[in-house]
C-alpha atoms as a PDB file:
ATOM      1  CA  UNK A   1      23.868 231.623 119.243  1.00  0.00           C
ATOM      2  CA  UNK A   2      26.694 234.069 118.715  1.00  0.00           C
ATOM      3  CA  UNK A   3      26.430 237.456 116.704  1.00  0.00           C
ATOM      4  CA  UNK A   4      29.753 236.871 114.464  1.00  0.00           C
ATOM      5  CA  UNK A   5      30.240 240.268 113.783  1.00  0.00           C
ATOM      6  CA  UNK A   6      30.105 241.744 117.367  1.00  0.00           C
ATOM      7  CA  UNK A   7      30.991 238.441 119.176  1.00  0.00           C
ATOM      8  CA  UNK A   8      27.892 238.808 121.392  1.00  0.00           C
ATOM      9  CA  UNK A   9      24.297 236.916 121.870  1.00  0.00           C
ATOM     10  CA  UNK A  10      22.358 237.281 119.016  1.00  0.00           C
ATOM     11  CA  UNK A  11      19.210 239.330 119.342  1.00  0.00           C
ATOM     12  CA  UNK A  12      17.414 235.508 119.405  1.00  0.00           C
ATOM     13  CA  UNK A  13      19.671 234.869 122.094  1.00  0.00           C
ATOM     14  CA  UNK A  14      19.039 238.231 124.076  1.00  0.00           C
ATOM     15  CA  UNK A  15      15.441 238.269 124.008  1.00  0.00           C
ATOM     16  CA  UNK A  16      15.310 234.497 125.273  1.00  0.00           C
ATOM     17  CA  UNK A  17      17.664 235.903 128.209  1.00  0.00           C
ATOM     18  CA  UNK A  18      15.622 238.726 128.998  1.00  0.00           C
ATOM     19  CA  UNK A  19      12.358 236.808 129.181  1.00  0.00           C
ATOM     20  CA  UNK A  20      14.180 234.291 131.516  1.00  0.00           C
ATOM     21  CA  UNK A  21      15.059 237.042 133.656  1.00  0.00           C
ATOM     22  CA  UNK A  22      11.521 238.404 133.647  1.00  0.00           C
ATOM     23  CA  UNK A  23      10.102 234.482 134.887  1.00  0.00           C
ATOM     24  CA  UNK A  24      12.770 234.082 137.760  1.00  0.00           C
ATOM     25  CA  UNK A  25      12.137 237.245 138.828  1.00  0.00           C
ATOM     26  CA  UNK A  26       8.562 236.765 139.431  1.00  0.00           C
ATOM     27  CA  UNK A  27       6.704 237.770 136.064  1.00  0.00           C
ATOM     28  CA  UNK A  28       4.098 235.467 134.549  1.00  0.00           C
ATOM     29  CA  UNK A  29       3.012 234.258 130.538  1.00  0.00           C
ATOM     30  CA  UNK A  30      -0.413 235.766 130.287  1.00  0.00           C
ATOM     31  CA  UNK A  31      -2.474 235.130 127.003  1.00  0.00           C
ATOM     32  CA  UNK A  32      -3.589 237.969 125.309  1.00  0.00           C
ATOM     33  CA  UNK A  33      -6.922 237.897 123.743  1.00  0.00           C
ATOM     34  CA  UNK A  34      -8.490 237.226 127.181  1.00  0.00           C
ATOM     35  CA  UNK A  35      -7.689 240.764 127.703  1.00  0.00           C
ATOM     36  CA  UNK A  36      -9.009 241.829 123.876  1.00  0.00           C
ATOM     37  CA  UNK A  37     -11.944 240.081 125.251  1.00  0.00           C
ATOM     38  CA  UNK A  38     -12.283 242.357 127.863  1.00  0.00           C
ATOM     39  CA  UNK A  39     -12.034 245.497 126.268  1.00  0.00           C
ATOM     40  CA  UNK A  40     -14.852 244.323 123.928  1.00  0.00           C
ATOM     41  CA  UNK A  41     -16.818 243.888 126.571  1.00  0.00           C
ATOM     42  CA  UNK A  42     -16.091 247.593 127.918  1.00  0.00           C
ATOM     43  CA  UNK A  43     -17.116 248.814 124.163  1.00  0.00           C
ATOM     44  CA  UNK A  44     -20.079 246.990 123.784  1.00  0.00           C
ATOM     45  CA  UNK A  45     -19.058 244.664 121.074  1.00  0.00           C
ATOM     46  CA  UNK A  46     -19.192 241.004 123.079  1.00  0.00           C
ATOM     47  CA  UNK A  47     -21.716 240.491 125.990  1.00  0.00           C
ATOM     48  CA  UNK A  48     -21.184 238.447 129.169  1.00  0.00           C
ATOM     49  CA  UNK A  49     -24.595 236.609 128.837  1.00  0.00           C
ATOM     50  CA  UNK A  50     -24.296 234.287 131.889  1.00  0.00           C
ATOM     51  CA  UNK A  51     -21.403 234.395 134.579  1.00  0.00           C
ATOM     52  CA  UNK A  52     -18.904 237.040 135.575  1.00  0.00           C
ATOM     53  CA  UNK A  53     -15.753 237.757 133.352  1.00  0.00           C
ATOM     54  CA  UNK A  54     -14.616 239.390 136.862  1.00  0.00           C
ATOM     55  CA  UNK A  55     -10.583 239.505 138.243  1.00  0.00           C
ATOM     56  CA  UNK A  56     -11.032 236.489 139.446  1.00  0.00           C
ATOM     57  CA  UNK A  57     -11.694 234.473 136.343  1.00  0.00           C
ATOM     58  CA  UNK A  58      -8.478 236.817 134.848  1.00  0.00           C
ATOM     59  CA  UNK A  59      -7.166 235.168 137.268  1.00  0.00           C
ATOM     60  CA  UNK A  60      -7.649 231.215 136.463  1.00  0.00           C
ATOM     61  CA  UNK A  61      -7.042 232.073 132.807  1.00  0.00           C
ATOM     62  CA  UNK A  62      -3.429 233.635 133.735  1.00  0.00           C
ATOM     63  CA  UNK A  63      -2.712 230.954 135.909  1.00  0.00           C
ATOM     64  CA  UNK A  64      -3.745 228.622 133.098  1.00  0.00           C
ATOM     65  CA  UNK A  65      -1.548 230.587 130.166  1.00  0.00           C
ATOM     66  CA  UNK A  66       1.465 230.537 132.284  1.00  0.00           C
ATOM     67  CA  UNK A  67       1.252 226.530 132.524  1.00  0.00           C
ATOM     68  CA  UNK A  68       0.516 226.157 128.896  1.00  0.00           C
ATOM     69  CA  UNK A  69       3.884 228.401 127.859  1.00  0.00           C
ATOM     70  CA  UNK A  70       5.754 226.750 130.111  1.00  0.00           C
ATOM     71  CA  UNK A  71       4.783 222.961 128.618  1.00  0.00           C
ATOM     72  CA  UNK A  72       3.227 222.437 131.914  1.00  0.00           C
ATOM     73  CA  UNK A  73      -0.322 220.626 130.541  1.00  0.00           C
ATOM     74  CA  UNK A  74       1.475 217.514 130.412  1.00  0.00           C
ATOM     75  CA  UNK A  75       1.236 217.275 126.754  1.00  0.00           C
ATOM     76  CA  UNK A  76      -2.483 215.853 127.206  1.00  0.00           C
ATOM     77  CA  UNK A  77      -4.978 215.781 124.141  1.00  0.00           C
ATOM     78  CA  UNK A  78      -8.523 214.584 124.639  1.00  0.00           C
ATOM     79  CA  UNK A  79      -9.378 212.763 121.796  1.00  0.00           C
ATOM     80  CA  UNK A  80      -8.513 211.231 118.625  1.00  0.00           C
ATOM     81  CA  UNK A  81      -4.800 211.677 119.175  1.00  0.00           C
ATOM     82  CA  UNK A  82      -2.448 210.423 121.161  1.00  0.00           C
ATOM     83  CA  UNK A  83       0.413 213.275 120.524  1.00  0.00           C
ATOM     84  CA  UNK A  84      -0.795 216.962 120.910  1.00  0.00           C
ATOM     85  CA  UNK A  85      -1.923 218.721 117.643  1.00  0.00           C
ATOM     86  CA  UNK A  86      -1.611 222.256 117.876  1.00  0.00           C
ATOM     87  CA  UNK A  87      -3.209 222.650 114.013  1.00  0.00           C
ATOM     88  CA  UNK A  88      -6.830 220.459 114.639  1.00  0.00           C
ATOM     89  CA  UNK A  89      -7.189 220.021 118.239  1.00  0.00           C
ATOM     90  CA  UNK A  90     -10.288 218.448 119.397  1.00  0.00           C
ATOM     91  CA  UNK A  91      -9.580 219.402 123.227  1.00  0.00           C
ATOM     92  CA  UNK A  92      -6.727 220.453 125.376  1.00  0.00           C
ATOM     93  CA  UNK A  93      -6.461 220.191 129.067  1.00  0.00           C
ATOM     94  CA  UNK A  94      -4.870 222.141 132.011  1.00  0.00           C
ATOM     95  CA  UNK A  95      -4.597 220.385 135.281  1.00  0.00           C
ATOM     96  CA  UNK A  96      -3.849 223.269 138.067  1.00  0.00           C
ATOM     97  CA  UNK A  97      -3.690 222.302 141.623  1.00  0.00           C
ATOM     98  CA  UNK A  98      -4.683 224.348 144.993  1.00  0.00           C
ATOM     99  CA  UNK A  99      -1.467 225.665 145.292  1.00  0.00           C
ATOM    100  CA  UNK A 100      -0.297 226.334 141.610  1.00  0.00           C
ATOM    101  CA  UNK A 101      -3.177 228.423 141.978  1.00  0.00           C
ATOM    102  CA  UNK A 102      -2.311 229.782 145.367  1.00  0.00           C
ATOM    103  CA  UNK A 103       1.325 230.584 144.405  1.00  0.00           C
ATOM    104  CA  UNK A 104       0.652 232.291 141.064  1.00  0.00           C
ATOM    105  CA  UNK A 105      -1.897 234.567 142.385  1.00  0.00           C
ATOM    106  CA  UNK A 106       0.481 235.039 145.401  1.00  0.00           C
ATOM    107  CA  UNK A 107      -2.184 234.501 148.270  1.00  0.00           C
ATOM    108  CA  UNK A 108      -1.099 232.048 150.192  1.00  0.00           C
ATOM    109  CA  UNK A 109      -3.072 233.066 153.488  1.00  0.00           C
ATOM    110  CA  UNK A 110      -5.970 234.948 152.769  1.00  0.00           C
ATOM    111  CA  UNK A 111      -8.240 231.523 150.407  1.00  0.00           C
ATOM    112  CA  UNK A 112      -9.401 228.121 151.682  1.00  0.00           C
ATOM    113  CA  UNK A 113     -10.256 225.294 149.588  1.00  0.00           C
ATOM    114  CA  UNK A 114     -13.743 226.206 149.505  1.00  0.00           C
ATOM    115  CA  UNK A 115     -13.515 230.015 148.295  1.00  0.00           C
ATOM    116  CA  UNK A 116     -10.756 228.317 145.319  1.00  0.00           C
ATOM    117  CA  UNK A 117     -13.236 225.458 144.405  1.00  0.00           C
ATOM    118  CA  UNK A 118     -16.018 228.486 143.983  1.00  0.00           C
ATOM    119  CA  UNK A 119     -13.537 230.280 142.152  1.00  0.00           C
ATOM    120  CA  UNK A 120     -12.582 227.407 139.664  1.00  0.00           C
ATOM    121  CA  UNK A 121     -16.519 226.802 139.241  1.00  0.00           C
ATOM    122  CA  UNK A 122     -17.406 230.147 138.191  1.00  0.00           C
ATOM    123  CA  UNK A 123     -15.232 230.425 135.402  1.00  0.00           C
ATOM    124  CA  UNK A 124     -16.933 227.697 132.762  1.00  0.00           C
ATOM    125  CA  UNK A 125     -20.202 229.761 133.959  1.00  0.00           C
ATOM    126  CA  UNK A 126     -18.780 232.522 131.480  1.00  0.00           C
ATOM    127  CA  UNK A 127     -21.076 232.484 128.487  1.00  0.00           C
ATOM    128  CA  UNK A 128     -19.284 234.794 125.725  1.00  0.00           C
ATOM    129  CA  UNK A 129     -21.930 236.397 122.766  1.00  0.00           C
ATOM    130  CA  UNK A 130     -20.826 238.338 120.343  1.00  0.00           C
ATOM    131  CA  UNK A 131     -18.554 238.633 116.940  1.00  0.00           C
ATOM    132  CA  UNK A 132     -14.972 240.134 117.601  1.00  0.00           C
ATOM    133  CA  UNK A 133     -11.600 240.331 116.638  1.00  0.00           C
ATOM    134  CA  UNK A 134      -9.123 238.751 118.784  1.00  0.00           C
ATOM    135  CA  UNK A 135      -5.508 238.784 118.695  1.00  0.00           C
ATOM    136  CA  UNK A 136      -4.121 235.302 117.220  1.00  0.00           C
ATOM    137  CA  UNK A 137      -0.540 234.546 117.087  1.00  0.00           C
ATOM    138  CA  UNK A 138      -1.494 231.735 114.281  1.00  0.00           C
ATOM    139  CA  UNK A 139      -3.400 233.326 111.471  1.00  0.00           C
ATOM    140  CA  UNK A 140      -2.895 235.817 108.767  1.00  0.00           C
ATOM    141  CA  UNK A 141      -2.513 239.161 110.090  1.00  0.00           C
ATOM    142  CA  UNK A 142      -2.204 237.787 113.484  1.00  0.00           C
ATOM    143  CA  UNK A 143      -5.568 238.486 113.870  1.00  0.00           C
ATOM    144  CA  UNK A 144      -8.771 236.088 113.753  1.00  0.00           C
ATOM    145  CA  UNK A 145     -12.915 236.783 113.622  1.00  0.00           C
ATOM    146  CA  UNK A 146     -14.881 234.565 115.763  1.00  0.00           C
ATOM    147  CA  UNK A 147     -18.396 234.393 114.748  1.00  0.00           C
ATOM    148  CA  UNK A 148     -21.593 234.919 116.318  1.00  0.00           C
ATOM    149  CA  UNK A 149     -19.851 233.149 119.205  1.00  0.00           C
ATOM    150  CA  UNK A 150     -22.248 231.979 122.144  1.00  0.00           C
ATOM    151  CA  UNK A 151     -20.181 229.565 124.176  1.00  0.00           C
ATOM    152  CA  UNK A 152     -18.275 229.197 127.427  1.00  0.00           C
ATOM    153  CA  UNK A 153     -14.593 229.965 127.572  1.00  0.00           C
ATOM    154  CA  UNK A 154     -13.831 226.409 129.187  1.00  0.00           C
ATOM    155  CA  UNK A 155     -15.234 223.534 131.317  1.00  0.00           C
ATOM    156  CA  UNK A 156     -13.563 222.352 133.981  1.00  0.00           C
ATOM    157  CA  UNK A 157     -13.487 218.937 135.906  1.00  0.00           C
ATOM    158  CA  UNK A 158     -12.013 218.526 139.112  1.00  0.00           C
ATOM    159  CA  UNK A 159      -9.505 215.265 139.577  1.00  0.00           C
ATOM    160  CA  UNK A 160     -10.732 213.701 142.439  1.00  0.00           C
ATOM    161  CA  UNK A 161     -14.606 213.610 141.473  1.00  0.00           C
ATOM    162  CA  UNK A 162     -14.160 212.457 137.812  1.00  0.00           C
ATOM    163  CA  UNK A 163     -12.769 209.095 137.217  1.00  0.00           C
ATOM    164  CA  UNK A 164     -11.522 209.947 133.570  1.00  0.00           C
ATOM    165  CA  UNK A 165      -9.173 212.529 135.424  1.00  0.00           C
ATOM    166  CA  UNK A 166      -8.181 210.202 137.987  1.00  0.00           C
ATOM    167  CA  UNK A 167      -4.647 210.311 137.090  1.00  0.00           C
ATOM    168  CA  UNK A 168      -4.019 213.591 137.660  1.00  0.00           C
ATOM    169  CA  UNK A 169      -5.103 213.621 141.450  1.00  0.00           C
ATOM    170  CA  UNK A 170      -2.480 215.292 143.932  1.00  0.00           C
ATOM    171  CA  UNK A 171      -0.725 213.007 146.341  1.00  0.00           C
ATOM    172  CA  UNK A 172      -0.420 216.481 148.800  1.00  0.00           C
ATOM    173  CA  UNK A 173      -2.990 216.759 151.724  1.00  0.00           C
ATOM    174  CA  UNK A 174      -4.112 220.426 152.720  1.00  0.00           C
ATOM    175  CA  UNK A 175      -2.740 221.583 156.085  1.00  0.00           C
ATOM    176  CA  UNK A 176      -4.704 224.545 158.217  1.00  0.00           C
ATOM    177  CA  UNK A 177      -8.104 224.515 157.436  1.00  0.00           C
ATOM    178  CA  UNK A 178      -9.234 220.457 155.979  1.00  0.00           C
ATOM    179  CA  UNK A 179      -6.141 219.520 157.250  1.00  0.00           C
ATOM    180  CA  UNK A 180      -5.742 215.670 155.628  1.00  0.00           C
ATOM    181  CA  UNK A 181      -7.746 216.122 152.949  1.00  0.00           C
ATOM    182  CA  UNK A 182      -6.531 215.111 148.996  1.00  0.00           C
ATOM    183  CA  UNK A 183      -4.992 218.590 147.521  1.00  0.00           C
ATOM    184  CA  UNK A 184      -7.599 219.368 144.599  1.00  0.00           C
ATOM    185  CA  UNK A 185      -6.819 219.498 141.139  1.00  0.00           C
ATOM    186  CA  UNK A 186      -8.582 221.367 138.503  1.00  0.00           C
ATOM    187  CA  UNK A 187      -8.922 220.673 135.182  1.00  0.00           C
ATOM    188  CA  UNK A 188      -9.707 223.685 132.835  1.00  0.00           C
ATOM    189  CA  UNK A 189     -11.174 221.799 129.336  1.00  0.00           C
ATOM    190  CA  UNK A 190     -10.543 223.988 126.010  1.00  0.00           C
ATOM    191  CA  UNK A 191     -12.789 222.494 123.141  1.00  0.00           C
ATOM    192  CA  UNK A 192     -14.693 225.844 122.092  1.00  0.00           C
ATOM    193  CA  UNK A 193     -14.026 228.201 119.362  1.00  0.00           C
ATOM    194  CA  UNK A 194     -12.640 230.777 121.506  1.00  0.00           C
ATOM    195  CA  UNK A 195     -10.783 228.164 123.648  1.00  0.00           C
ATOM    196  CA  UNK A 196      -9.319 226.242 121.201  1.00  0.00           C
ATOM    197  CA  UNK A 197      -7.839 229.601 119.907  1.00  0.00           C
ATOM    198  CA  UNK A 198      -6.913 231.116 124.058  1.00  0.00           C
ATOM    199  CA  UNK A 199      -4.799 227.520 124.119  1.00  0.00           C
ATOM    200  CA  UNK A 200      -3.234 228.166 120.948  1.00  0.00           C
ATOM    201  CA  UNK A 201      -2.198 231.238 121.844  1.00  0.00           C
ATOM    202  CA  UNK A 202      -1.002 230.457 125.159  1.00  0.00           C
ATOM    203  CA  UNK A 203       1.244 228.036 123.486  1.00  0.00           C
ATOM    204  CA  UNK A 204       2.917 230.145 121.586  1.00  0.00           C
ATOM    205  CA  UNK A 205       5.693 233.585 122.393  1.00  0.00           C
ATOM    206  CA  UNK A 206       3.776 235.242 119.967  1.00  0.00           C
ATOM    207  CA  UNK A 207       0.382 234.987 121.859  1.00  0.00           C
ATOM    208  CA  UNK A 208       1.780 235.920 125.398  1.00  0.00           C
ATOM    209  CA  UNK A 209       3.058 239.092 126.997  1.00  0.00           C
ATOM    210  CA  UNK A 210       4.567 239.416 130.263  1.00  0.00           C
ATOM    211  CA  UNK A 211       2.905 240.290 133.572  1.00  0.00           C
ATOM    212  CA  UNK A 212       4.051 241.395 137.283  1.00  0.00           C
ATOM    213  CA  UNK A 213       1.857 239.032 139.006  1.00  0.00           C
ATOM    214  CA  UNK A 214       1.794 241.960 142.129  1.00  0.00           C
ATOM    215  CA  UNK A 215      -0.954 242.847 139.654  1.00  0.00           C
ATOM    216  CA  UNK A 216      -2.902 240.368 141.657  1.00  0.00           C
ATOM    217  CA  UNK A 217      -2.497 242.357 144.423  1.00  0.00           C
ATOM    218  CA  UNK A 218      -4.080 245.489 143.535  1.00  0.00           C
ATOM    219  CA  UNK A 219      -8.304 245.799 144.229  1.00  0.00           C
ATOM    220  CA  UNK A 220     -10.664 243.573 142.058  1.00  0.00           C
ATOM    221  CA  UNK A 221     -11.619 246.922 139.876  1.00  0.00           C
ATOM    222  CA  UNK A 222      -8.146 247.640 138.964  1.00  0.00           C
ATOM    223  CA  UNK A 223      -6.919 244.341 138.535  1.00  0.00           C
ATOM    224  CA  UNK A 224     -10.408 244.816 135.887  1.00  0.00           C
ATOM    225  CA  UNK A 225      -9.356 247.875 134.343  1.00  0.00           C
ATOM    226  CA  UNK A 226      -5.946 246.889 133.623  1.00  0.00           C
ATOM    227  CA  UNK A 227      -6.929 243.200 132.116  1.00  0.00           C
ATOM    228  CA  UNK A 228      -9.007 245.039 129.168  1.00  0.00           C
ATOM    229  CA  UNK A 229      -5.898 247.365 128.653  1.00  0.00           C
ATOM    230  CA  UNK A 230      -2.969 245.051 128.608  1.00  0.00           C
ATOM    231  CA  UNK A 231      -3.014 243.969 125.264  1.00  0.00           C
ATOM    232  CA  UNK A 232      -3.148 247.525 124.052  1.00  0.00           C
ATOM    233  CA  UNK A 233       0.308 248.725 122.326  1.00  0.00           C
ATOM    234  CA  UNK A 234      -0.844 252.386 121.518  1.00  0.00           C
ATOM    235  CA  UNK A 235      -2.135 255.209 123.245  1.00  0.00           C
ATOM    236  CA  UNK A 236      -5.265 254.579 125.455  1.00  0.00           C
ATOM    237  CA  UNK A 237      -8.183 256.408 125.366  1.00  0.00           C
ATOM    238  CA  UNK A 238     -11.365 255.325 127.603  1.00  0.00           C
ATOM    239  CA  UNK A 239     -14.159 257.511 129.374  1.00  0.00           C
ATOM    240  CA  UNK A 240     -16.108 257.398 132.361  1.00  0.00           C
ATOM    241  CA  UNK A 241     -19.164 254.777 130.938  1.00  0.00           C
ATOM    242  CA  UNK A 242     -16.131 252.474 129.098  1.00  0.00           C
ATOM    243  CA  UNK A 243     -14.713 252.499 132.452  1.00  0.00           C
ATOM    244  CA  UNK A 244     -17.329 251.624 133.992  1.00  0.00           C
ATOM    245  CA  UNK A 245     -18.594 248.597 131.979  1.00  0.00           C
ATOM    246  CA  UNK A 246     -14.877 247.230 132.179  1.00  0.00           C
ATOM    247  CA  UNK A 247     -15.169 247.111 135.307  1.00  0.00           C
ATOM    248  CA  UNK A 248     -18.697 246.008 136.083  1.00  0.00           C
ATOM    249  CA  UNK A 249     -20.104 249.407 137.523  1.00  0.00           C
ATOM    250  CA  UNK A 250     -23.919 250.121 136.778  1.00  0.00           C
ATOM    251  CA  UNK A 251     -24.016 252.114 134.211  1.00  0.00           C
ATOM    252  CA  UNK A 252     -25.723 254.770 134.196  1.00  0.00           C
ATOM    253  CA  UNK A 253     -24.607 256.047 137.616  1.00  0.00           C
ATOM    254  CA  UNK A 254     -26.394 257.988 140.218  1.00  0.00           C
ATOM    255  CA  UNK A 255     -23.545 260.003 141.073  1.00  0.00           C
ATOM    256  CA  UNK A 256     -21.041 261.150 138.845  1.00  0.00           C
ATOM    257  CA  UNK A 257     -18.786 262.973 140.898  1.00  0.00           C
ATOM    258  CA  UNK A 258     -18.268 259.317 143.106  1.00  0.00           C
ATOM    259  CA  UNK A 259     -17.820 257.604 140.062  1.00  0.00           C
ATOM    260  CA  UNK A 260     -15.087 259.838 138.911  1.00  0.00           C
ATOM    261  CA  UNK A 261     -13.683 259.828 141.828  1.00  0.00           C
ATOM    262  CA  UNK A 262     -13.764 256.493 142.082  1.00  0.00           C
ATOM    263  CA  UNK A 263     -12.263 256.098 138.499  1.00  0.00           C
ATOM    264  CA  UNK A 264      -9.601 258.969 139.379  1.00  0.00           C
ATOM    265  CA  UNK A 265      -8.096 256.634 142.717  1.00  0.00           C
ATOM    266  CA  UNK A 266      -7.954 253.324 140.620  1.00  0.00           C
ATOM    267  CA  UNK A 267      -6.034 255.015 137.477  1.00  0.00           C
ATOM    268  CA  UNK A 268      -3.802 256.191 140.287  1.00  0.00           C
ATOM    269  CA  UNK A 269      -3.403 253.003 141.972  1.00  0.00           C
ATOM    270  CA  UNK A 270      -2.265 251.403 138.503  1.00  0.00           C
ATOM    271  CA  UNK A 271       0.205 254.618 137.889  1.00  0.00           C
ATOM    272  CA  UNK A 272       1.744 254.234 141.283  1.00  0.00           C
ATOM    273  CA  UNK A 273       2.233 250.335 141.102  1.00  0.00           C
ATOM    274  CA  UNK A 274       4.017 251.372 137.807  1.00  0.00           C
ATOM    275  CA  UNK A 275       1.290 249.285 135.501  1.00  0.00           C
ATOM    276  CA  UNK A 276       0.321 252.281 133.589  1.00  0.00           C
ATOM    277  CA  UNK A 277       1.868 256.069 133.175  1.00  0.00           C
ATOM    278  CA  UNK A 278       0.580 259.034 134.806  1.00  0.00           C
ATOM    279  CA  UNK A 279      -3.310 259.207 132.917  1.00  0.00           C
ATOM    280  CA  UNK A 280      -4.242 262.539 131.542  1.00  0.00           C
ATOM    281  CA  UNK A 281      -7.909 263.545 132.112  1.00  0.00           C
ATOM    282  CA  UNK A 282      -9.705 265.228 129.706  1.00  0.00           C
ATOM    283  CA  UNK A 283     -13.498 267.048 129.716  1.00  0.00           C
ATOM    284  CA  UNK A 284     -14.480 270.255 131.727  1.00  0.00           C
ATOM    285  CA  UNK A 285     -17.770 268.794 132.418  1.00  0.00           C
ATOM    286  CA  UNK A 286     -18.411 265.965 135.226  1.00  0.00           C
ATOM    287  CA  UNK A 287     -20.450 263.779 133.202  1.00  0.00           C
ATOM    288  CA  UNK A 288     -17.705 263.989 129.884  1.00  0.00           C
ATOM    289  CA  UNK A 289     -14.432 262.860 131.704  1.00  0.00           C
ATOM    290  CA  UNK A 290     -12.208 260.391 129.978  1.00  0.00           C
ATOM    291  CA  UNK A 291      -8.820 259.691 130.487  1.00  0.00           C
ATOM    292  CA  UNK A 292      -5.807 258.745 128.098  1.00  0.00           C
ATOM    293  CA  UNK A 293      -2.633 256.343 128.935  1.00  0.00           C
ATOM    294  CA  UNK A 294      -0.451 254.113 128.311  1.00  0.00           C
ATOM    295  CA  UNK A 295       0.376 250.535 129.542  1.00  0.00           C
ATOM    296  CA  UNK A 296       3.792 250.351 130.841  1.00  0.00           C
ATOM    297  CA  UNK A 297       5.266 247.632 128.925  1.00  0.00           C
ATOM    298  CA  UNK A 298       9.086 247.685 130.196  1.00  0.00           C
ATOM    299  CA  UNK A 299       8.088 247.989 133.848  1.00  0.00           C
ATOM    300  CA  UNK A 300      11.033 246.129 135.719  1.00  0.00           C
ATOM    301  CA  UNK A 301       9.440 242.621 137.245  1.00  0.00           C
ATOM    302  CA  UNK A 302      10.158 243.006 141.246  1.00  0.00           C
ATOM    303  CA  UNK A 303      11.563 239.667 142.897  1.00  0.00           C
ATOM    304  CA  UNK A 304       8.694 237.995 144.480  1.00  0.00           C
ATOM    305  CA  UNK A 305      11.159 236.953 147.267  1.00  0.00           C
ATOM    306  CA  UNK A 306      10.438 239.928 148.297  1.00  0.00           C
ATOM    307  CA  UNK A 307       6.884 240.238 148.605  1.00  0.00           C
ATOM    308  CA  UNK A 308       6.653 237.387 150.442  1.00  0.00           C
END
């Protein structure tokens, strides 16, 4: 669509151009109250009751927001219906093979089958407790409450071992390492409060932001740190104990000069990879640091071409 006036792409137009830009240049559609989720956790207001909301989960749930903005679930509802039903879903499904997963995260070299299949497992071990606000691209005030939630985030089948997923089996055999065996598929299962509402979002512009996916890159503690910040549009403000329980330090620590030094070289890691700016630290005394930033939203996406 033109602008009349100027005889130029409408602002419509533009933004749809710059986020197509941002996706063949590497960048992926991450959902965004998986990092709200996150930062609750840092402040105390949702508890990880069973599992490990650690990078690597972050990392299944990226994987698994890119697919759903892209239309890449197939168009699969479990249920009732035979057409999906983004208003009363009863559950959605994700099918993400070895190497979606693989390629996304950008490791290619360095994770067998096993160490994926372990990874894929651990996620529906997540058991979320708590009552927060999340952000929600669908309801009033784009925000919504969920209640004294105690549930998992997902469930997750894999093709090959479940006949009711039997269609979605890869016709790729591994090479290396189980050379000739069936490429496995996962499937992530949304059906909880909190899932029904991640899909949703994930479905939707509104409920996504952009990521460089060198973010994958970086240690598991900042690839932490930054997954509780992302979703964060204002100025950042977190000490050494929210830090910490971000992250999954033990809190209290016995040292708190290698703890702050420890914080100091992962804020710096972030600011040099251009994730976040330059943090300002604040407190004279060891035990009251805290540090203030902000995420860098504009950050140019590099071409993964490159990296690889």
């Amino acid at each position: 669509m033109m602008d009349k006036k100027r005889g130029r792409p409408s602002k419509e137009e533009r933004q749809k151009q710059k986020l197509r830009r941002a996706l063949e240049a590497g960048a992926g559609m991450v959902e965004i109250s998986s990092s709200k989720i996150a930062w609750d956790r840092g402040h105390d207001k949702i508890k990880v009751t069973s599992g490990k909301l650690d990078y690597r989960a972050h990392q299944v749930l990226d994987c698994a927001a890119d697919l759903i903005a892209q239309e890449h679930w197939f168009g699969t509802v479990i249920g009732s219906w035979s057409e999906p039903n983004t208003e009363e879903p009863e559950r959605f499904l994700v099918p993400i093979s070895y190497r979606q997963f693989l390629n996304f995260i950008g490791d290619k070299h360095n994770l067998d089958t096993e160490d994926v299949i372990k990874i894929f497992k651990a996620v529906p071990e997540v058991i979320l407790e708590g009552e927060v606000d999340i952000p929600y691209c669908l309801a009033e005030g784009r925000w919504l409450r969920i209640k004294q939630y105690i549930d998992n985030i997902c469930g997750l089948a894999i093709a090959n071992e479940d006949k009711e997923f039997e269609q979605y089996r890869s016709e790729r055999k591994l090479r290396g390492k189980g050379a000739g065996k069936e490429e496995p598929v996962f499937i992530l299962l949304f059906s909880s409060p909190y899932g029904l509402a991640f899909f949703r979002n994930a479905m939707h512009r509104k409920g996504t932001q952009l990521q460089d996916r060198r973010i994958y890159k970086l240690r598991p503690e900042a690839q932490e740190l930054f997954q509780a910040v992302r979703w964060k549009n204002d100025l950042i403000a977190l000490n050494t104990e929210q830090i910490s329980k971000i992250v999954g330090w033990v809190w209290p620590p016995k040292n708190f000069y290698d703890r702050v030094y420890r914080i100091r070289k992962m804020l710096k890691s972030l600011h040099e990879n251009g994730f976040i700016n330059k943090p300002t630290e604040r407190g004279k005394k060891i035990e009251k640091k805290a540090w203030v930033f902000y995420v860098r939203k504009r950050k140019l996406i590099s071409n993964r071409q490159n990296d690889n």
